[in-house]
Protein backbone atom coordinates (compact mmCIF):
# COMPACT_ATOMS: atom_id res chain seq x y z
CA UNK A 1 9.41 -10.76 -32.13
CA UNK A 2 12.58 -10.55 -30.22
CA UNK A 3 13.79 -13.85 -28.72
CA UNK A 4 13.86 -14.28 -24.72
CA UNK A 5 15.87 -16.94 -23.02
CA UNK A 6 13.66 -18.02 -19.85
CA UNK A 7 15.75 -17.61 -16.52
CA UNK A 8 13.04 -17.94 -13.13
CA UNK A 9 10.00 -17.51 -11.80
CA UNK A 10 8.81 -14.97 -9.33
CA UNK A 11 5.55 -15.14 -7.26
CA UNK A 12 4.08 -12.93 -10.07
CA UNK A 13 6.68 -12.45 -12.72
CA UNK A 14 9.06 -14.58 -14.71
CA UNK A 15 12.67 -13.19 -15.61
CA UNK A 16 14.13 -13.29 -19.30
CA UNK A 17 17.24 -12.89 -20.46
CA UNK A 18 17.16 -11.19 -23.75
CA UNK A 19 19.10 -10.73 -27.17
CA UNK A 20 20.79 -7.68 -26.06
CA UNK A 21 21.94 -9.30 -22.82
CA UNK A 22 19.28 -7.25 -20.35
CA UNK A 23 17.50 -8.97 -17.53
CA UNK A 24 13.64 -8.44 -18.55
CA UNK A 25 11.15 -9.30 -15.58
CA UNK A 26 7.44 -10.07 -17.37
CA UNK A 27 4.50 -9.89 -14.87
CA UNK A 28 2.21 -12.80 -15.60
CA UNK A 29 -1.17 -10.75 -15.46
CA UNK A 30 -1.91 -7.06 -16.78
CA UNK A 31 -3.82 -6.52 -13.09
CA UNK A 32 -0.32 -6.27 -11.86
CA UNK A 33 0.12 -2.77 -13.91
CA UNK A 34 0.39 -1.38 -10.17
CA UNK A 35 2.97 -3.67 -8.69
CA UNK A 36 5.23 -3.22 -11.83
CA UNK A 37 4.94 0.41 -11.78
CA UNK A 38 5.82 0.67 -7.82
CA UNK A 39 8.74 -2.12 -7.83
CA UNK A 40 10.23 0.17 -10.89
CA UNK A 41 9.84 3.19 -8.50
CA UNK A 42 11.52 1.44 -5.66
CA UNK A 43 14.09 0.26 -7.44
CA UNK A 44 15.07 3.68 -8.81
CA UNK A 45 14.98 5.27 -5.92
CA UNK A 46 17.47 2.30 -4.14
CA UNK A 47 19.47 2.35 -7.40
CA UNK A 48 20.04 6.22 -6.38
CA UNK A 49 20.69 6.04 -2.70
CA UNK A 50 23.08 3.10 -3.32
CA UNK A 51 25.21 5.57 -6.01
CA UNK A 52 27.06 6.35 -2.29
CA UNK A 53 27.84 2.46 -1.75
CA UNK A 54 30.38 0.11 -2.35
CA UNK A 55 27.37 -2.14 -3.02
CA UNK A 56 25.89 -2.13 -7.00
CA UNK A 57 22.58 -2.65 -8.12
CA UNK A 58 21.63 -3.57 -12.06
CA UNK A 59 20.64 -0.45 -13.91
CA UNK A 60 16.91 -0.03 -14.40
CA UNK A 61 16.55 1.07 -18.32
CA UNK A 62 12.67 0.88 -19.10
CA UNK A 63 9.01 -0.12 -17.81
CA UNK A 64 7.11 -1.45 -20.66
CA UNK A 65 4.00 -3.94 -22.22
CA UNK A 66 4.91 -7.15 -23.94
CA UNK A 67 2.39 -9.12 -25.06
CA UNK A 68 -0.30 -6.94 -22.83
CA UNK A 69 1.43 -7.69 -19.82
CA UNK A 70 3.87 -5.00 -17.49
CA UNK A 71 7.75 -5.73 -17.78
CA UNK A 72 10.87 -3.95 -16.25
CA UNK A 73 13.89 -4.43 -18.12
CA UNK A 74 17.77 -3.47 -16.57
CA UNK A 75 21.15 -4.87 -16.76
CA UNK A 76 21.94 -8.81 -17.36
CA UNK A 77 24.47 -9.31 -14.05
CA UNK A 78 26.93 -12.01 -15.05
CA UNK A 79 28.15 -14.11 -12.32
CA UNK A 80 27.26 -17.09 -9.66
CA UNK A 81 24.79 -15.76 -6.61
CA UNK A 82 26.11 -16.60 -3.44
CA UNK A 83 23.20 -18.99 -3.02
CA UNK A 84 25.11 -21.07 -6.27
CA UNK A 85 28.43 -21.06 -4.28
CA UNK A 86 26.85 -22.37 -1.09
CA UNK A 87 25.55 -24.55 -2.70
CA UNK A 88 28.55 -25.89 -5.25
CA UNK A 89 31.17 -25.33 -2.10
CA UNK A 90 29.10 -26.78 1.09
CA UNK A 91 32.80 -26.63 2.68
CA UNK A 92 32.68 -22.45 2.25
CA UNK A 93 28.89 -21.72 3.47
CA UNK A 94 30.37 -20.42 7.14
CA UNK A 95 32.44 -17.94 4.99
CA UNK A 96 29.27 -17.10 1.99
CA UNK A 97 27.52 -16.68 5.01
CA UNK A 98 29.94 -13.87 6.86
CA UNK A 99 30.29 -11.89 3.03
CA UNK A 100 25.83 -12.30 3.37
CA UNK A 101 26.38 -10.34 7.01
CA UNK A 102 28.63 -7.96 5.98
CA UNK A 103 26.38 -6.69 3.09
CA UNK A 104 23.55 -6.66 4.82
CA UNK A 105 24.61 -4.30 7.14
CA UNK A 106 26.36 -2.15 4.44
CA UNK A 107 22.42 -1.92 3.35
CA UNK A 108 20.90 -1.00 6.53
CA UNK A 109 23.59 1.72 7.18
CA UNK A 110 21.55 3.68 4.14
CA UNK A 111 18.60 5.54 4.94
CA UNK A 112 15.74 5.88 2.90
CA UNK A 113 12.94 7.94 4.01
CA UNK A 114 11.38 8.17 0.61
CA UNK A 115 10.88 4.77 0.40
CA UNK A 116 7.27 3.19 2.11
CA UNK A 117 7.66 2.31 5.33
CA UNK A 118 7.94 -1.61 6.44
CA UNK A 119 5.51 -1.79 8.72
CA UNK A 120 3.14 -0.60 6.86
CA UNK A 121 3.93 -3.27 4.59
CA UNK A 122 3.56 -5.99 7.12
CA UNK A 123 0.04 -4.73 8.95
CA UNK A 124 -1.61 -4.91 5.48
CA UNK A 125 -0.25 -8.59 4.55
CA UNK A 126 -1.23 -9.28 8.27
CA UNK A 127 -4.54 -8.14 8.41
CA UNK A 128 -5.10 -9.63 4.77
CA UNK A 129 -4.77 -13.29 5.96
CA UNK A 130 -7.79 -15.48 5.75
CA UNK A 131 -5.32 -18.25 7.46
CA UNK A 132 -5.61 -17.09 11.02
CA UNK A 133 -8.21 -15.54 13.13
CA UNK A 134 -8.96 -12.11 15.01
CA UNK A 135 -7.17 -12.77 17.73
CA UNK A 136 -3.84 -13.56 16.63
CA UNK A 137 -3.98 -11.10 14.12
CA UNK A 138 -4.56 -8.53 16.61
CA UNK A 139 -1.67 -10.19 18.44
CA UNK A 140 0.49 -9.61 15.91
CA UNK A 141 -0.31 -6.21 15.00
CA UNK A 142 -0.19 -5.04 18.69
CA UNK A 143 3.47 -6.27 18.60
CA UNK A 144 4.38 -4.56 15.18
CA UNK A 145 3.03 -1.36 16.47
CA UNK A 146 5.12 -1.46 19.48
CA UNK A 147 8.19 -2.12 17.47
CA UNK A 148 10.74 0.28 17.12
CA UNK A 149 10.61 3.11 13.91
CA UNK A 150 13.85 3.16 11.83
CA UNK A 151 14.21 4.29 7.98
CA UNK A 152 16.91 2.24 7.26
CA UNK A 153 17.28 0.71 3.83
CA UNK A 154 15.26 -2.62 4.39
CA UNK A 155 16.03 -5.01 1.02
CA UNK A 156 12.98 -7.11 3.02
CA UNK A 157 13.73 -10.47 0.80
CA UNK A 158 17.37 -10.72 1.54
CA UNK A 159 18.70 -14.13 0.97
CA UNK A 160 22.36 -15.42 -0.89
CA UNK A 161 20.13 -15.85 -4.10
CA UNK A 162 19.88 -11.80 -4.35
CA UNK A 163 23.90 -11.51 -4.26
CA UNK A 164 26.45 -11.71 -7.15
CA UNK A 165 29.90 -11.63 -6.91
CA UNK A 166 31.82 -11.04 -9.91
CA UNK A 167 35.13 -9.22 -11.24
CA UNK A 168 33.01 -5.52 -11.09
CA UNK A 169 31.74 -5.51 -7.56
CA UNK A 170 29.01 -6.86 -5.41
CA UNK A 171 25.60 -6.75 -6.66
CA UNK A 172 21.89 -7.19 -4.44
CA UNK A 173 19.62 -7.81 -7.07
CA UNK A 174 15.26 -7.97 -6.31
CA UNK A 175 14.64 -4.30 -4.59
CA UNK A 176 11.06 -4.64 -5.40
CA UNK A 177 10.00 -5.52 -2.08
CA UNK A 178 12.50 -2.99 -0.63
CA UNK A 179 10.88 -0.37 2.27
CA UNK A 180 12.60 1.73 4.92
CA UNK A 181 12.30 0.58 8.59
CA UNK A 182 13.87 -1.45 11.58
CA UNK A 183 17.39 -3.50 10.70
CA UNK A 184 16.52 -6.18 13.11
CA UNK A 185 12.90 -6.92 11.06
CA UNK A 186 15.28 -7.19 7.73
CA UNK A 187 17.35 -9.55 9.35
CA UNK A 188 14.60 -11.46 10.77
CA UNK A 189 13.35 -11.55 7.04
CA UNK A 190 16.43 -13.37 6.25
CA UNK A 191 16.62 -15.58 9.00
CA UNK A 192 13.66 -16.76 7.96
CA UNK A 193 13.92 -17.24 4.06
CA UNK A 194 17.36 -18.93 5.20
CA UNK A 195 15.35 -21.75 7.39
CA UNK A 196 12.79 -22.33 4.45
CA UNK A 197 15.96 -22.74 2.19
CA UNK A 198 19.34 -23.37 3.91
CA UNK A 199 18.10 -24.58 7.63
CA UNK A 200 21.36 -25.67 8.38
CA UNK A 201 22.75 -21.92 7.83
CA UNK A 202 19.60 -19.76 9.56
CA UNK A 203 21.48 -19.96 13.30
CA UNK A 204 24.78 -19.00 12.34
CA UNK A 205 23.73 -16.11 9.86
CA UNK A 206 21.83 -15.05 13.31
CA UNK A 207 24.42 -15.21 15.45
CA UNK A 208 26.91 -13.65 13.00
CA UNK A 209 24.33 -10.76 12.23
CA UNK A 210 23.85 -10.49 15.93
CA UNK A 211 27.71 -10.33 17.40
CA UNK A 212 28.83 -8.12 14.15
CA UNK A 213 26.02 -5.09 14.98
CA UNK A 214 25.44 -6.06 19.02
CA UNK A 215 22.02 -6.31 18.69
CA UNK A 216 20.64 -8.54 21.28
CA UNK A 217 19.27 -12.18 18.95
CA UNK A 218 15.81 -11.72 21.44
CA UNK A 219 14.71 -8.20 20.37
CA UNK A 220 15.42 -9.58 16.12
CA UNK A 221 13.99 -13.02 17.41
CA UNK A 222 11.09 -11.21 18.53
CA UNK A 223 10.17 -9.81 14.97
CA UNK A 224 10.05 -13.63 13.97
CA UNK A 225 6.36 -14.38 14.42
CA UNK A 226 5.41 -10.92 11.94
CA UNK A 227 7.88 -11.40 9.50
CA UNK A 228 6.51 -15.15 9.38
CA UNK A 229 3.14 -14.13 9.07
CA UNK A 230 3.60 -11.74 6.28
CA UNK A 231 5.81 -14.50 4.18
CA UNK A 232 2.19 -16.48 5.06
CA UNK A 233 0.59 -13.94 2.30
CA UNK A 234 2.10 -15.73 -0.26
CA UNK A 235 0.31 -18.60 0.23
CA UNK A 236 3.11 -21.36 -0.78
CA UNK A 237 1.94 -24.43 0.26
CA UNK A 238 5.37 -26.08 1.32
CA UNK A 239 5.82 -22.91 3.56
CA UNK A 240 2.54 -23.02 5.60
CA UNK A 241 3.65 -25.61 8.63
CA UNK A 242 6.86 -24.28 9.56
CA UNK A 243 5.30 -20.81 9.26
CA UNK A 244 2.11 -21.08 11.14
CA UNK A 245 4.39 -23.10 13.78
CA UNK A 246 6.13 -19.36 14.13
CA UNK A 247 3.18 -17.63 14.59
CA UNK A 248 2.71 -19.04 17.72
CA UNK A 249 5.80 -18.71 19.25
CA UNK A 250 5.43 -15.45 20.99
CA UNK A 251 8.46 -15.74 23.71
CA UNK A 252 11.37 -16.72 21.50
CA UNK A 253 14.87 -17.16 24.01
């Protein structure tokens, strides 16, 4: 049996490094056949559209069973994420946090319209919440529908852990989640895995994303209280306060 080096955990999977030097990412359950199957799709289908990018993706090489359970296996990408270097060089985060702008917008000026769309994506994880009741799902969904339709490359778990910097180029690793739809939703994604990581950097990565494309910070604030209910899905414990404290802040200045 070939030997795996254990990396991290996902919500579902757990990511190996193997002897050949891939990246192997092992789904913890075989009931997650489907999910495995559709991340491998969307990530093949990013990997393509991003062949006309200055931005690089790992390689996806093979979908297969190990030990009865679904794994995806692509390029090993050497290198410190940008999440590391915040994190070693405090001093640098204003700068980390400009590169984390300027990449994200390289991504949302790709257009995907074979990819599913977003808010389709975020109407089933709302109305899938047992945490919450009728009305403020309905709330919530009457807001998402009134949203504006874009098919613009959404990564939709964009955070300085998904970016590597090395001597080759600039890799976004974890297109799994990835869907086509509205910029300002994608950024609101991040602004929000920023506060339940990096608090201190969520405003200025808002502001910068904000001044750098001229999109007003109300019309991405207001996609706050849907991208925070969808992240609510997951049901992580530590999450739940600061989350269901979003939820109800429906006027955002």
């Amino acid at each position: 049996m070939e030997e795996r080096k254990f990396i991290a955990s996902g919500d579902i999977y757990d990511v190996y490094e193997s002897e050949d030097g891939k990246a192997v990412r092992i789904y913890r359950d075989a009931k997650y056949k489907e999910k495995c199957l559709y991340a491998a799709l969307t990530h093949a289908r990013v990997e393509t559209t991003l062949g006309m990018s200055s931005l690089k993706i790992p390689v996806l090489h093979e979908v297969s069973v190990i030990d009865g359970k679904w794994a995806i296996t692509m390029d090993w990408i050497n290198g410190k994420t940008l999440g590391q270097m915040i994190d070693e060089e405090p001093e640098k985060a204003e700068l980390y946090i400009d590169k984390l702008v300027d990449i994200q917008c390289e991504i949302h000026e790709q257009y995907m319209p074979l990819l599913s769309k977003l808010k389709d994506k975020l109407s089933r994880q709302i109305k899938s919440l047992g945490q919450i009741d009728e009305i403020k799902k309905y709330e919530l969904l009457t807001r998402l529908d009134s949203m504006p339709k874009h098919i613009k490359l959404c990564h939709n778990n964009f955070s300085p852990d998904c970016v590597i910097i090395n001597d080759e180029g600039t890799y976004v690793l974890n297109w799994g989640s990835a869907r086509q739809g509205n910029a300002s939703a994608d950024a609101a994604k991040t602004y929000l895995l920023l506060s339940l990581k990096r608090p201190a950097l969520a405003d200025s990565f808002l502001d910068k994303y904000c001044q750098k494309t001229g999109t007003s910070k109300h019309y991405v604030q207001q996609w706050l209280p849907i991208v925070a209910a969808a992240q609510l899905e997951k049901g992580v414990e530590e999450q739940k306060e600061l989350l269901m404290r979003w939820l109800d802040v429906f006027d955002w200045q």
